[in-house]
Each structure stands twice: as structure tokens, then as C-alpha cells.
C-alpha atoms as a PDB file:
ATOM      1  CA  UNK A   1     -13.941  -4.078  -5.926  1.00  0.00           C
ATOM      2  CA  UNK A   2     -12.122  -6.638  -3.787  1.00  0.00           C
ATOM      3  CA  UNK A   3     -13.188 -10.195  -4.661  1.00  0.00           C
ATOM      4  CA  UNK A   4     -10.299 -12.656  -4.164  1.00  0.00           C
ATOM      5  CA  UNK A   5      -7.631 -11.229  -1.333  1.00  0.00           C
ATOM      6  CA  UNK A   6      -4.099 -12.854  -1.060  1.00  0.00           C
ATOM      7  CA  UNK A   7      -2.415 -12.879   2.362  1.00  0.00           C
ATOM      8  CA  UNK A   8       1.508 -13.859   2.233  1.00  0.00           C
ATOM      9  CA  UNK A   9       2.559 -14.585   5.604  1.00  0.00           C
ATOM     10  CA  UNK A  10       6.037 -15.816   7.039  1.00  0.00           C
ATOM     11  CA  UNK A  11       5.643 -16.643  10.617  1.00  0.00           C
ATOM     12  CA  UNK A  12       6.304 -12.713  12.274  1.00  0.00           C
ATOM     13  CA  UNK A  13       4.018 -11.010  14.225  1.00  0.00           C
ATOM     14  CA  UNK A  14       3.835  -8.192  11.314  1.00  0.00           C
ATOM     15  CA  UNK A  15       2.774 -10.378   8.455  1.00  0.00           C
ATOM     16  CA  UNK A  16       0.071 -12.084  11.149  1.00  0.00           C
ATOM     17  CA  UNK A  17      -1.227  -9.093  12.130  1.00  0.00           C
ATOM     18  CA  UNK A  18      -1.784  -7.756   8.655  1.00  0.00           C
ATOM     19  CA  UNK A  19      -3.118 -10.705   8.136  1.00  0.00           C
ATOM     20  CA  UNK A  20      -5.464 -10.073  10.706  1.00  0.00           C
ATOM     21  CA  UNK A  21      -6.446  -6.389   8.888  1.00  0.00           C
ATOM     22  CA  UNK A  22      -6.613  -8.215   5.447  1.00  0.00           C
ATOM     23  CA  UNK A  23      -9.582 -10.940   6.734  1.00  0.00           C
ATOM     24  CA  UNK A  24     -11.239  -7.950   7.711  1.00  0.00           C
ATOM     25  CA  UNK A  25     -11.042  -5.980   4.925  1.00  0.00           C
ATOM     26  CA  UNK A  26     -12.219  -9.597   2.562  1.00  0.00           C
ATOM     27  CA  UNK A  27     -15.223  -9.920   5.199  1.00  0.00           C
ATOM     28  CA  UNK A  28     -16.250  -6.339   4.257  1.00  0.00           C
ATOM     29  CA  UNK A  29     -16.454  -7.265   0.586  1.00  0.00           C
ATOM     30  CA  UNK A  30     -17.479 -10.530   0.902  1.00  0.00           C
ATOM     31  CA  UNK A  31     -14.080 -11.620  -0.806  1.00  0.00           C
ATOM     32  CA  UNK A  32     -12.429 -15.319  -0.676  1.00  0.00           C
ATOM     33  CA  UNK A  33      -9.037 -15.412   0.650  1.00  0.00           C
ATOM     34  CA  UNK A  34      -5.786 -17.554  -0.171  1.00  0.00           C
ATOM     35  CA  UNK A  35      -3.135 -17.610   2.467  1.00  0.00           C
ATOM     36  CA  UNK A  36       0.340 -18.310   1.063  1.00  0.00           C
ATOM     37  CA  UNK A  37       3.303 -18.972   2.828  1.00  0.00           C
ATOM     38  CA  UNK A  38       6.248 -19.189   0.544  1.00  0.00           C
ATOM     39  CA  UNK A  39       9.695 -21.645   1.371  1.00  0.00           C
ATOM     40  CA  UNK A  40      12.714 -19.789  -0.240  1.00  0.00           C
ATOM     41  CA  UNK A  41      14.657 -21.178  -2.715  1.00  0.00           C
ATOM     42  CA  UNK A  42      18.082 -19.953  -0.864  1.00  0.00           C
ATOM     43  CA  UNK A  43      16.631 -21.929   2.172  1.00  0.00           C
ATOM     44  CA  UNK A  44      15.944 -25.256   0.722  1.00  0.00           C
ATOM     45  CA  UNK A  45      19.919 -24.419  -1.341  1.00  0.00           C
ATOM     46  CA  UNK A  46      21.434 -25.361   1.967  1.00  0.00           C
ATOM     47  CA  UNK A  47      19.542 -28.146   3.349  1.00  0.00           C
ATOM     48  CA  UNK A  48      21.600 -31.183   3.502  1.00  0.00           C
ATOM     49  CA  UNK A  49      18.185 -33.845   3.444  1.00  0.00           C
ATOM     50  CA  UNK A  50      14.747 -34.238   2.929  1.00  0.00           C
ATOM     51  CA  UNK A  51      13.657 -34.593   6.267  1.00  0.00           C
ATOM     52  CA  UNK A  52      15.226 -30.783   6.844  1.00  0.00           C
ATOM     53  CA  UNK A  53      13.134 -30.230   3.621  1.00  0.00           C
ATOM     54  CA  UNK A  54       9.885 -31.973   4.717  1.00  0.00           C
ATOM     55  CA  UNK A  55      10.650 -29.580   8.087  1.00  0.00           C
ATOM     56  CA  UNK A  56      10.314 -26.377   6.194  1.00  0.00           C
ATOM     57  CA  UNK A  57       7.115 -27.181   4.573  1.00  0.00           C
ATOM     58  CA  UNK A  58       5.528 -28.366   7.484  1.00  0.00           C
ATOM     59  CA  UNK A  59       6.384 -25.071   9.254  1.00  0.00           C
ATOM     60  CA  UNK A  60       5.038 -23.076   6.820  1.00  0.00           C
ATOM     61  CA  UNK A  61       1.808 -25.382   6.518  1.00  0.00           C
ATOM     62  CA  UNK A  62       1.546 -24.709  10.525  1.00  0.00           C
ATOM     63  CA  UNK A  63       1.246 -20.653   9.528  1.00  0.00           C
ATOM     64  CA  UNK A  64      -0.772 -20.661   6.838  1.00  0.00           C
ATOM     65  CA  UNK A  65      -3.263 -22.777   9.202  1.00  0.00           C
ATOM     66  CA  UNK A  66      -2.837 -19.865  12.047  1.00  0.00           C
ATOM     67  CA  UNK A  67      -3.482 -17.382   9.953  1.00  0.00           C
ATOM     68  CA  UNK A  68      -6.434 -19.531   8.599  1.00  0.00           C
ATOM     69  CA  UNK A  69      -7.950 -20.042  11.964  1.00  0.00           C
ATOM     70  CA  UNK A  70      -8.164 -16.651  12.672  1.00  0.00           C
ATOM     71  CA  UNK A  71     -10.728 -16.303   9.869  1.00  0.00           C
ATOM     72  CA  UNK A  72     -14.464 -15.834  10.621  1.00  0.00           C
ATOM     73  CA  UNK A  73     -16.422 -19.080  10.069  1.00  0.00           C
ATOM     74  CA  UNK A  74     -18.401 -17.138   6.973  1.00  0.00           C
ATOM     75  CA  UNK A  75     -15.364 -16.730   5.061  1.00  0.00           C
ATOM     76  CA  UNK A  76     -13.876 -18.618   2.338  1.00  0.00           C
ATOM     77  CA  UNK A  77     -10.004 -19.469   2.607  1.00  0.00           C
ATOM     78  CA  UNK A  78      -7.561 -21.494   0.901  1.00  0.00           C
ATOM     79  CA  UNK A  79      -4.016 -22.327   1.925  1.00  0.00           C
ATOM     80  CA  UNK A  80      -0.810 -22.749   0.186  1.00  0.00           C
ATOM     81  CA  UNK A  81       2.538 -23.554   0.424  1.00  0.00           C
ATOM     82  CA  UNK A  82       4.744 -22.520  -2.536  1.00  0.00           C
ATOM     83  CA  UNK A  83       9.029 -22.432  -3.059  1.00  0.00           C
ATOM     84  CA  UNK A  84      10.390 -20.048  -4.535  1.00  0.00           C
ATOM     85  CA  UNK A  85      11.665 -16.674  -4.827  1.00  0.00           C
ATOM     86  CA  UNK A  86       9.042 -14.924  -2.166  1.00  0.00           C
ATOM     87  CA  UNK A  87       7.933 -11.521  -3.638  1.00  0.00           C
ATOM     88  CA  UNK A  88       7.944 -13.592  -7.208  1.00  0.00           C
ATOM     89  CA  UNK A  89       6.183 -16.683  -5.851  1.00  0.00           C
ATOM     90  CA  UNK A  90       3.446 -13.903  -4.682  1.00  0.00           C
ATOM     91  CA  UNK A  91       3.190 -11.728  -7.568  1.00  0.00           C
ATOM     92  CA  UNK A  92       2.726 -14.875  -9.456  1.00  0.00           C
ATOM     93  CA  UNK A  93      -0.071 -16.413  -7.216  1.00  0.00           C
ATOM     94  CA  UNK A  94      -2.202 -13.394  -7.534  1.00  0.00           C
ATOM     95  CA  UNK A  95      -1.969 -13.584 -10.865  1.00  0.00           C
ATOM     96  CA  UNK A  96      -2.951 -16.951 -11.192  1.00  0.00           C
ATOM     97  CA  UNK A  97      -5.528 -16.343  -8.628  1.00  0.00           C
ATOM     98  CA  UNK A  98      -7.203 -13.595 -10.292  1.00  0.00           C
ATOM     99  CA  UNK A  99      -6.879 -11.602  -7.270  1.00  0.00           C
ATOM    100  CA  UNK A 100      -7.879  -8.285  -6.611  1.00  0.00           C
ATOM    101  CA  UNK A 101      -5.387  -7.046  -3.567  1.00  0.00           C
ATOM    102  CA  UNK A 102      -2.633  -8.625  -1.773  1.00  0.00           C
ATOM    103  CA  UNK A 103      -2.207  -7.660   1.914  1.00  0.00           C
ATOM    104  CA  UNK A 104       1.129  -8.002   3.944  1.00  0.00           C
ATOM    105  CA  UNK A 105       3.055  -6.814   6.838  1.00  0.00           C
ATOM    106  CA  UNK A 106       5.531  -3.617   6.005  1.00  0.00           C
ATOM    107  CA  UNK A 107       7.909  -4.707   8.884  1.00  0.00           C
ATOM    108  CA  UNK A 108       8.882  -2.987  12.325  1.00  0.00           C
ATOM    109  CA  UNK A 109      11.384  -0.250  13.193  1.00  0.00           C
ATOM    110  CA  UNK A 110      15.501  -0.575  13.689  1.00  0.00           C
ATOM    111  CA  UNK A 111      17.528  -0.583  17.129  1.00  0.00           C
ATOM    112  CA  UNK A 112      17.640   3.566  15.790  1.00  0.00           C
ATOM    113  CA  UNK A 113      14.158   3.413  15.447  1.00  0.00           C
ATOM    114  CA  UNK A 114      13.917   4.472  12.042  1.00  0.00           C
ATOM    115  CA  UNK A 115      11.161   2.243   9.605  1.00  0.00           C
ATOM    116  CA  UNK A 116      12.065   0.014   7.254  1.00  0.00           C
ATOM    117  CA  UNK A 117      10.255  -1.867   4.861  1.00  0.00           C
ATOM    118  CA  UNK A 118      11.053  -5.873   4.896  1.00  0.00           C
ATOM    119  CA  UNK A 119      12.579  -7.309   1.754  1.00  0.00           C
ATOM    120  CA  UNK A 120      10.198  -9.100   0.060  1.00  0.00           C
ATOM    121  CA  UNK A 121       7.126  -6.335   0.321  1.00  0.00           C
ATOM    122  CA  UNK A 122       9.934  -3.883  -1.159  1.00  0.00           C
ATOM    123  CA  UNK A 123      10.721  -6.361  -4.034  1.00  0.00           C
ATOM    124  CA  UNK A 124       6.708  -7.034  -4.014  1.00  0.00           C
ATOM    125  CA  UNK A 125       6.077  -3.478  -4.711  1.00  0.00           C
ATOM    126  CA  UNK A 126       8.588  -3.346  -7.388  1.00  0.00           C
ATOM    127  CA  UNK A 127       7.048  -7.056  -9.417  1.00  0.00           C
ATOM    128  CA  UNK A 128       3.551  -6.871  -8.633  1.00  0.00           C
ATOM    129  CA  UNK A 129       0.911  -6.212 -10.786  1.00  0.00           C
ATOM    130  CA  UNK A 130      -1.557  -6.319  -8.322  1.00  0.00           C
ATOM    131  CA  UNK A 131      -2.539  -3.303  -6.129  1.00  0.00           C
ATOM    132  CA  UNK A 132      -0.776  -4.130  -2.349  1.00  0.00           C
ATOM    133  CA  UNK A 133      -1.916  -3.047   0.714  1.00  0.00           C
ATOM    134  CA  UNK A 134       1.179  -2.861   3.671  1.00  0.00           C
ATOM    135  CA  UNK A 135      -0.101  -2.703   7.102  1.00  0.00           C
ATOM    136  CA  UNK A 136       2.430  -1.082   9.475  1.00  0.00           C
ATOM    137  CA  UNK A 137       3.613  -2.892  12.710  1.00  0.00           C
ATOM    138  CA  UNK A 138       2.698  -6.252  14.562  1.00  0.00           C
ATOM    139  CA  UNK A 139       0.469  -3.685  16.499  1.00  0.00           C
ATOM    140  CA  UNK A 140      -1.780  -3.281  13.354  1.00  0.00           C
ATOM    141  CA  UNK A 141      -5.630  -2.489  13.870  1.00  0.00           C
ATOM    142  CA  UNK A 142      -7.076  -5.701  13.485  1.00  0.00           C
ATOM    143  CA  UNK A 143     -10.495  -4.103  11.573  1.00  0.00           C
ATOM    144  CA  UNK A 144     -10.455  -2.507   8.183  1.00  0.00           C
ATOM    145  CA  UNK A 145     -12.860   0.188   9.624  1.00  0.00           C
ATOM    146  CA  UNK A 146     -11.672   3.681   8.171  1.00  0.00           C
ATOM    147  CA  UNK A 147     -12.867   6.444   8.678  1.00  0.00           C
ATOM    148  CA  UNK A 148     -11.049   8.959   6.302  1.00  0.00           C
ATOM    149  CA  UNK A 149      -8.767   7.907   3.212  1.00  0.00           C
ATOM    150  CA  UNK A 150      -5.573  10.328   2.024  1.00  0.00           C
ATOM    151  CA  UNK A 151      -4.893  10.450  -1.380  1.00  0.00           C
ATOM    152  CA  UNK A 152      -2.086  12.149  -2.534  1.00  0.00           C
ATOM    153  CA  UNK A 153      -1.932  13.403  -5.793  1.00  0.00           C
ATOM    154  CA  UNK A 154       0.379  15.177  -8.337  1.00  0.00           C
ATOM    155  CA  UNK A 155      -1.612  15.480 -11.381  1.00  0.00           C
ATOM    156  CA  UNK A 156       0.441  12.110 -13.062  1.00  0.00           C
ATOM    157  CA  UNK A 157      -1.584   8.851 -15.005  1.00  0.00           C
ATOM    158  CA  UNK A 158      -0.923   7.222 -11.849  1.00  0.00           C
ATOM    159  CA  UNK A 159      -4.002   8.534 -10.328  1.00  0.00           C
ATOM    160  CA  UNK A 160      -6.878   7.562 -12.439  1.00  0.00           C
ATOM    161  CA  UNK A 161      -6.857   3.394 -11.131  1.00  0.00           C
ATOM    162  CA  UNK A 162      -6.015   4.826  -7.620  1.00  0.00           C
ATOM    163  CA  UNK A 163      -9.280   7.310  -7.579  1.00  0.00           C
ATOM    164  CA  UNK A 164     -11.290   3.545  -8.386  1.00  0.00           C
ATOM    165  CA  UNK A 165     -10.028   2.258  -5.057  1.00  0.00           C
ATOM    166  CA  UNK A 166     -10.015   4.667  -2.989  1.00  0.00           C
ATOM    167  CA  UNK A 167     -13.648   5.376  -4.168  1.00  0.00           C
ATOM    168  CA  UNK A 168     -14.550   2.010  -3.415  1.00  0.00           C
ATOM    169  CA  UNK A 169     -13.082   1.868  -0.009  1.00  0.00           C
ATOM    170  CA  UNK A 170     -14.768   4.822   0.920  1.00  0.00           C
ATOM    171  CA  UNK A 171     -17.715   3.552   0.089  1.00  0.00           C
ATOM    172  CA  UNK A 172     -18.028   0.123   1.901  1.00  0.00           C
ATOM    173  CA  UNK A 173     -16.663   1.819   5.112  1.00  0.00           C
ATOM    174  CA  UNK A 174     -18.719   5.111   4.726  1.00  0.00           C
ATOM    175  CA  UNK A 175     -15.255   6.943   4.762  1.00  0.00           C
ATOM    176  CA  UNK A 176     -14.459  10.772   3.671  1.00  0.00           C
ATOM    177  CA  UNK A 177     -11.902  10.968   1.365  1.00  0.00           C
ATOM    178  CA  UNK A 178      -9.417  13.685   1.429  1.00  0.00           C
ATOM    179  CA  UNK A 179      -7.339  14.781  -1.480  1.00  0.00           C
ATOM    180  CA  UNK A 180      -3.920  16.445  -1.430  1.00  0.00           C
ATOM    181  CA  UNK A 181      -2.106  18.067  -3.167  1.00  0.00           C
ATOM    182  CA  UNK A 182       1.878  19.233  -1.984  1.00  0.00           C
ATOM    183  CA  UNK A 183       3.496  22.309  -3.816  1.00  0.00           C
ATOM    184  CA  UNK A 184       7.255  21.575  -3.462  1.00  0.00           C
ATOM    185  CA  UNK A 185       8.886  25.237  -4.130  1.00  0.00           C
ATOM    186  CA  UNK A 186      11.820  23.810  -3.730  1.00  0.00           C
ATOM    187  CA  UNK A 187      12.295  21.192  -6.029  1.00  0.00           C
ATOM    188  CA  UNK A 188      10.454  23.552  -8.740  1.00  0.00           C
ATOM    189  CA  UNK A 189      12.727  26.704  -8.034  1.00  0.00           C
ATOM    190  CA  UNK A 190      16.002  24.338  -7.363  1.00  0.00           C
ATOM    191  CA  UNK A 191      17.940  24.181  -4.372  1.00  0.00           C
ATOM    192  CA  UNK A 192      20.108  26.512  -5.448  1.00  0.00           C
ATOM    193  CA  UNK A 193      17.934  29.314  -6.150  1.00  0.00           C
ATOM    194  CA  UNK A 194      19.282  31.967  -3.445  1.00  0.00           C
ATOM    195  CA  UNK A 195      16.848  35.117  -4.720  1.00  0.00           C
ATOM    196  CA  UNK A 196      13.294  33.004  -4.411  1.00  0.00           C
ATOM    197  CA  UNK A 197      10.683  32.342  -6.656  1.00  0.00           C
ATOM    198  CA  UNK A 198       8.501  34.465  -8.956  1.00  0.00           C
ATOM    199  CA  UNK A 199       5.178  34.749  -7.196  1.00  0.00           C
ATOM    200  CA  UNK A 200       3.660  34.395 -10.485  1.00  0.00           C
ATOM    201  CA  UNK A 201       5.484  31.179 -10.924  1.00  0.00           C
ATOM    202  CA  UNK A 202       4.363  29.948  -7.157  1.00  0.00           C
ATOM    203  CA  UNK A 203       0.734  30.819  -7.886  1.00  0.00           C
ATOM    204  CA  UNK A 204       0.930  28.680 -11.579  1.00  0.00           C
ATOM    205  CA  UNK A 205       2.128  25.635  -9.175  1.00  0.00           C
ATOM    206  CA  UNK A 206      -0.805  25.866  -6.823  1.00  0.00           C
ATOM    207  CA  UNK A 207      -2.865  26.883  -9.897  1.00  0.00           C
ATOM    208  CA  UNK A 208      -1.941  23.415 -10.874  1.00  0.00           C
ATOM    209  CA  UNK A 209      -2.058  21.625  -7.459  1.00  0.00           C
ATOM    210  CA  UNK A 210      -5.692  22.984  -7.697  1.00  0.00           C
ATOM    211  CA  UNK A 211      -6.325  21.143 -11.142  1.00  0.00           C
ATOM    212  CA  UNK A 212      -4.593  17.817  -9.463  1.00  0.00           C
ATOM    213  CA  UNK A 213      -7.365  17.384  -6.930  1.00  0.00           C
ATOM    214  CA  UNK A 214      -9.914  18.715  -8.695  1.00  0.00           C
ATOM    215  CA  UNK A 215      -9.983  16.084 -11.305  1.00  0.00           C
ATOM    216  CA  UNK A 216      -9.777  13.505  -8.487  1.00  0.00           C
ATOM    217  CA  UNK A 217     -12.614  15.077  -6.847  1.00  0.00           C
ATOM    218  CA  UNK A 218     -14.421  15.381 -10.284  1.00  0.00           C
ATOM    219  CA  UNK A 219     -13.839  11.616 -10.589  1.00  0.00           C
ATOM    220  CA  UNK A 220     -14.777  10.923  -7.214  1.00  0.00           C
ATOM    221  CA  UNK A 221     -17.894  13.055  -7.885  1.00  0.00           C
ATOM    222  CA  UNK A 222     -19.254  10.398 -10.790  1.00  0.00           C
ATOM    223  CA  UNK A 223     -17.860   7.000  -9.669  1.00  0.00           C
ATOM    224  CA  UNK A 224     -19.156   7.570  -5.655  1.00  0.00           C
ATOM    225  CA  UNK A 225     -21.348  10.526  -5.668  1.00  0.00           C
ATOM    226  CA  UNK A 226     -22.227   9.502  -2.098  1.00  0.00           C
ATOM    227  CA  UNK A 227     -18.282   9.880  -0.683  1.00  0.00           C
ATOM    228  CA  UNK A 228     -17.707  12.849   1.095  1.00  0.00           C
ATOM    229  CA  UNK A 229     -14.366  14.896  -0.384  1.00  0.00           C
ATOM    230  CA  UNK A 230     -11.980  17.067   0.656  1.00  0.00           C
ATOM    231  CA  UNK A 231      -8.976  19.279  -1.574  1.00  0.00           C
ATOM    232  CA  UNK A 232      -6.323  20.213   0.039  1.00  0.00           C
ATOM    233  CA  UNK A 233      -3.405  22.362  -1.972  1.00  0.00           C
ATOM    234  CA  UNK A 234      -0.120  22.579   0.799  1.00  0.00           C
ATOM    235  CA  UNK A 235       3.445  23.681   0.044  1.00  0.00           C
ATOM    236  CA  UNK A 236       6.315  21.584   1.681  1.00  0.00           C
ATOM    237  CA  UNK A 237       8.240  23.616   4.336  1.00  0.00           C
ATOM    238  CA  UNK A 238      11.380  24.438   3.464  1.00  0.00           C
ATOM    239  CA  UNK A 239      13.515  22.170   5.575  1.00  0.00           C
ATOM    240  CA  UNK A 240      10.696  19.272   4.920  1.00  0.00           C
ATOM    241  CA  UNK A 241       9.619  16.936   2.143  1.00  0.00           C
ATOM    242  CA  UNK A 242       6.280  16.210   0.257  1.00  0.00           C
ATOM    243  CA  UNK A 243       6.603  13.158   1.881  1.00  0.00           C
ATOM    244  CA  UNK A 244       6.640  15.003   5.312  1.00  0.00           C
ATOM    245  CA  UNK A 245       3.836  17.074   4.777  1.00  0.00           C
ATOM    246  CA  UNK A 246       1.494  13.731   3.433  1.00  0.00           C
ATOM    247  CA  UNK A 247       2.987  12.176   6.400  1.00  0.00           C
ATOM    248  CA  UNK A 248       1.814  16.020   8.734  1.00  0.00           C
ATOM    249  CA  UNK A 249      -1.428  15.644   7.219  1.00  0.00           C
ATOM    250  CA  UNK A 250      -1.986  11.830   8.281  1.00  0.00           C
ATOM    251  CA  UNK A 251      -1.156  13.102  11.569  1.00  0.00           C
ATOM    252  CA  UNK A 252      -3.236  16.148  11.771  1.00  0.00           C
ATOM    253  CA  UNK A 253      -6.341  14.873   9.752  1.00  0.00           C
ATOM    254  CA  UNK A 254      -6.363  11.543  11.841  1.00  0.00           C
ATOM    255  CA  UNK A 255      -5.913   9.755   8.348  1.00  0.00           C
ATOM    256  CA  UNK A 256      -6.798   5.578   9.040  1.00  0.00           C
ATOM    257  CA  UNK A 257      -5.549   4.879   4.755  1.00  0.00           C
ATOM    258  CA  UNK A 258      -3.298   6.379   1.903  1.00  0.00           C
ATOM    259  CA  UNK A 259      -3.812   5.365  -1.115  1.00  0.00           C
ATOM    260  CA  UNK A 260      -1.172   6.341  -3.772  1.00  0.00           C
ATOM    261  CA  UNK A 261      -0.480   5.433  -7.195  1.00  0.00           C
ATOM    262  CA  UNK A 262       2.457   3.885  -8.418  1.00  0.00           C
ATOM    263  CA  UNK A 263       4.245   5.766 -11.108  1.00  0.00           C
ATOM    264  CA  UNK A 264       4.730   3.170 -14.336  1.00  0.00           C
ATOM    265  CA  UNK A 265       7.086   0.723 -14.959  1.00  0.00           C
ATOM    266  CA  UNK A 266      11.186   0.866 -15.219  1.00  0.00           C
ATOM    267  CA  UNK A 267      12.991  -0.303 -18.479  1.00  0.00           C
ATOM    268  CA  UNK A 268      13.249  -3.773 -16.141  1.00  0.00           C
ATOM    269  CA  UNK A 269       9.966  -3.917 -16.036  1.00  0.00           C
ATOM    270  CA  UNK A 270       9.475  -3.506 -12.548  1.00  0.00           C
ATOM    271  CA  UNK A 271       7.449  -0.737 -10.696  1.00  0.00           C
ATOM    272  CA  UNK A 272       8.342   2.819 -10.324  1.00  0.00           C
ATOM    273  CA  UNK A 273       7.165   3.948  -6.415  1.00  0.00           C
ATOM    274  CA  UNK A 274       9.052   6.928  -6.575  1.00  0.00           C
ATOM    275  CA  UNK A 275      10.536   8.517  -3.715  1.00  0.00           C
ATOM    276  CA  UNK A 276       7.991   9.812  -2.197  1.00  0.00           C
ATOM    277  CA  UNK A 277       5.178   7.052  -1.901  1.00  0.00           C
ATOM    278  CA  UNK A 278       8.470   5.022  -0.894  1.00  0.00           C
ATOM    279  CA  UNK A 279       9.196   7.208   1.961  1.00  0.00           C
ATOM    280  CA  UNK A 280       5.240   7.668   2.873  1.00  0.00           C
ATOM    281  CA  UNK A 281       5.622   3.836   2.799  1.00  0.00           C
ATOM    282  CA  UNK A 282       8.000   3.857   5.372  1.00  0.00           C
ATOM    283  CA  UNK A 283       7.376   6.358   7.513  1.00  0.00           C
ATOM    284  CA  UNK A 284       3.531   6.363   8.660  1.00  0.00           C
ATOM    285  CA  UNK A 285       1.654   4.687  10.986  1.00  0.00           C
ATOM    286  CA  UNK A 286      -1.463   3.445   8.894  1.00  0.00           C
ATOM    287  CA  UNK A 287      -2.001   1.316   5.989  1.00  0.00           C
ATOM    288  CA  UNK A 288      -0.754   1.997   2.293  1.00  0.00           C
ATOM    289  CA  UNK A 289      -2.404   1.001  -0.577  1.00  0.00           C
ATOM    290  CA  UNK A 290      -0.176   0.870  -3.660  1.00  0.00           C
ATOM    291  CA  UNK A 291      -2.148   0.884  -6.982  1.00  0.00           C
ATOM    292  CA  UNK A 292      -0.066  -0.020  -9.994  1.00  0.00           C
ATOM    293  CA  UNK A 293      -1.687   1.025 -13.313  1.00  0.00           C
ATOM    294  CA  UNK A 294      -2.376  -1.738 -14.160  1.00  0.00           C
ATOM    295  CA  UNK A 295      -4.591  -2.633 -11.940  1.00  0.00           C
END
């Protein structure tokens, strides 16, 4: 599935830890790797000679060289230095690249605690045609050994290229994968819908949850007949989310990956997350896979 593996990386102990996870995960499928580091455009703006210049590219040579020395002696890795815009400059490499998967760093948390997602891998998700995989934290499992893979479903086209990798995950790593399914009565019945919902209307949405991961699990079935599945059909509570409950069930299954589909493409042409894969995103402790539909 995976045979060329891009790793951005900018210095932090987030991007070198995922870059840690993402030389594991290319030494699972045998995969080359290109390490990129990319000197903004902004920065080189306001640098007032060439030897500041010359001193930003020789910084990021230094990193991609780490990050390069952490690989196993096997493995095949190139390094680059690029300028640019960054979540462009890396969209654009894996295209020219051919790659398969880029793998970077989703950030750490804020002096309130709460997650955020860096910059660039927000703008990344929104430009990039290729599927992305953010690993949470500087504190990042440095193996790509999973054990079970989430995928969350709601019936849309964004599943079908997301069932391909999370059936071919599962099967290097000999993982179960689990497929859910989140009834959200709420947004349904609307929020202002005092008297509750028809039960007959309640059972036609889990009737339909039902059909969600059941055609994943069909799919699953023929492409990795091996994988171990599981459906699960679960209602949001009331004060909660969908994103909550995916974010319960991580919690509760011990979930190692999500994978989740990205929803199409805006009239700017860039990628539709949608709130709920963008709040998953943020918001669990394991890695994300984002599969465009393109991919």
C-alpha cells in the first residue's frame, strides 16, 4: 500500500517524534522515505543577507539529517530542503514524489490544555492530495505496531479509499478493525425539537447506521478476508458529540489508529474534513489517518 513515505519535519519534538512513528510504519512496508524540511518564504522576506539566508538552510539541512539518522540502516532515505509556502511545498513534494502517505506531527496542547492542531498540518489537510497520517504529541509511540484500527463511518463516498487503507494496515500489523457507526438524534431531530423523536424515525437512523458499517465490513470482507471486524451502531449522548463518542470509543476499545475519510473538495479546491474528523483530529491521543478521495 505504502511505497514511498514523506516525513516534513521543522525542528520540534512533535514533528521528530512522528517522524520517528513514520520510519516505522515505511520499515513495515518496506517503503523509501524522503525527509523534507521546508524554509518559509515569510522567513527568508525578512532576512537582511545571504549569510542569514545560507543560516536557514543549513539549519534545516541539520534536521532533515537527525531525522535521517534515526532511520534503520535497511532503509532507503532521501533528504531535502525546499522554500516555500510549508503545507504547499509538501503537498507538492508528494506529488512529485509519487508518494503514498505523508506523516507529521499534529502539535501539543495550550497553557489551557486544550489540543490544537499546528498550522501547516491544518493547511496540509486542507491542500493535500495525499492521504496524511498526524501523530499526536512529542510523546508519540515510536513503532507503528497497532493492534486495533477505528473507522468511523457515516455511509458518505468518503469511505470507499479509506476501507483500502485501513484494510491494508490491518493487515501488515495483524490488527482488528472496528467499524462505527454514531447515530446523532440530535442533529437529525434538531435542537429545537422539545417533544422527541418518532421511534420509528430513530430506528430508520440506526437502520441506516447498520447499512454504513455493513458495507465497510462487506468491503473489508473481499479486500482482507483475513482482518478481523467489528460493527458498532452508537447514538451520541445528548450533551456530547459524534466526535465525543469516536473519541469514548478510542478510549474504551483501546483504539492504537483512526482512519477517516475526508469529505470532497470545497469550491477552492481545498479539502472538506468536516467537523467532526477535525475535532477527532484534535482531540485524541493516537494517530489519524486522513484519506482524501483521491487517494
Amino acid at each position: 500500500m505504502y511505497d514511498h513515505i514523506v516525513l516534513p519535519v521543522d525542528g520540534s519534538d512533535e514533528a521528530t517524534a512522528a517522524a520517528g512513528h513514520g520510519l516505522a510504519l515505511a520499515a513495515t512496508f518496506d517503503a523509501t522515505v524522503s525527509v523534507l524540511h521546508v524554509v518559509e518564504r515569510r522567513a527568508l522576506r525578512i532576512t537582511a543577507t545571504n549569510d542569514e539566508r545560507t543560516r536557514l538552510r543549513s539549519r534545516g539541512e541539520a534536521i532533515v539529517d537527525e531525522v535521517s539518522g534515526l532511520a534503520a540502516d535497511a532503509q532507503s532515505v532521501t533528504t531535502d530542503v525546499a522554500e516555500g509556502t510549508p503545507a504547499d511545498r509538501i503537498a507538492a513534494h508528494a506529488v512529485d514524489r509519487d508518494a503514498d502517505l505523508i506523516v507529521v506531527g499534529r502539535q501539543g496542547a495550550t497553557g489551557l490544555g486544550k489540543r490544537f492542531l499546528g498550522g501547516v498540518t491544518e493547511r496540509l489537510l486542507g491542500r493535500s492530495a495525499t492521504p496524511v497520517l498526524v501523530v499526536p504529541g512529542a510523546d508519540a509511540a515510536a513503532d507503528a505496531d497497532y493492534s486495533r484500527i477505528l473507522f468511523p463511518t457515516d455511509g458518505s463516498d468518503a469511505a470507499p479509499p479509506a476501507t483500502h487503507h485501513s484494510a491494508a494496515l490491518a493487515r501488515v500489523s495483524g490488527a482488528a478493525v472496528h467499524v462505527l457507526n454514531v447515530v446523532d438524534l440530535q442533529a437529525a431531530g434538531g435542537v429545537f425539537n422539545a417533544g422527541g423523536l418518532d421511534p420509528e424515525f430513530v430506528d430508520r437512523l440506526e437502520r441506516r447506521g447498520h447499512d454504513a458499517v455493513g458495507a465497510v465490513a462487506d468491503e473489508l470482507g473481499e479486500t482482507a478476508p483475513d482482518v478481523e471486524v467489528h460493527t458498532a451502531v452508537e447514538r451520541a449522548t445528548p450533551r456530547g458529540s459524534v466526535a465525543a463518542r469516536v473519541r469514548d470509543y478510542v478510549d474504551t476499545a483501546g483504539v492504537d489508529l483512526v482512519v477517516m475519510g475526508a469529505s470532497g473538495r470545497s469550491n477552492r479546491n481545498r479539502q472538506l474534513l468536516g467537523s467532526v474528523a477535525s475535532t477527532v483530529l484534535r482531540t485524541v491521543d493516537v494517530p489519524v489517518l486522513v484519506v482524501p478521495p483521491a487517494s
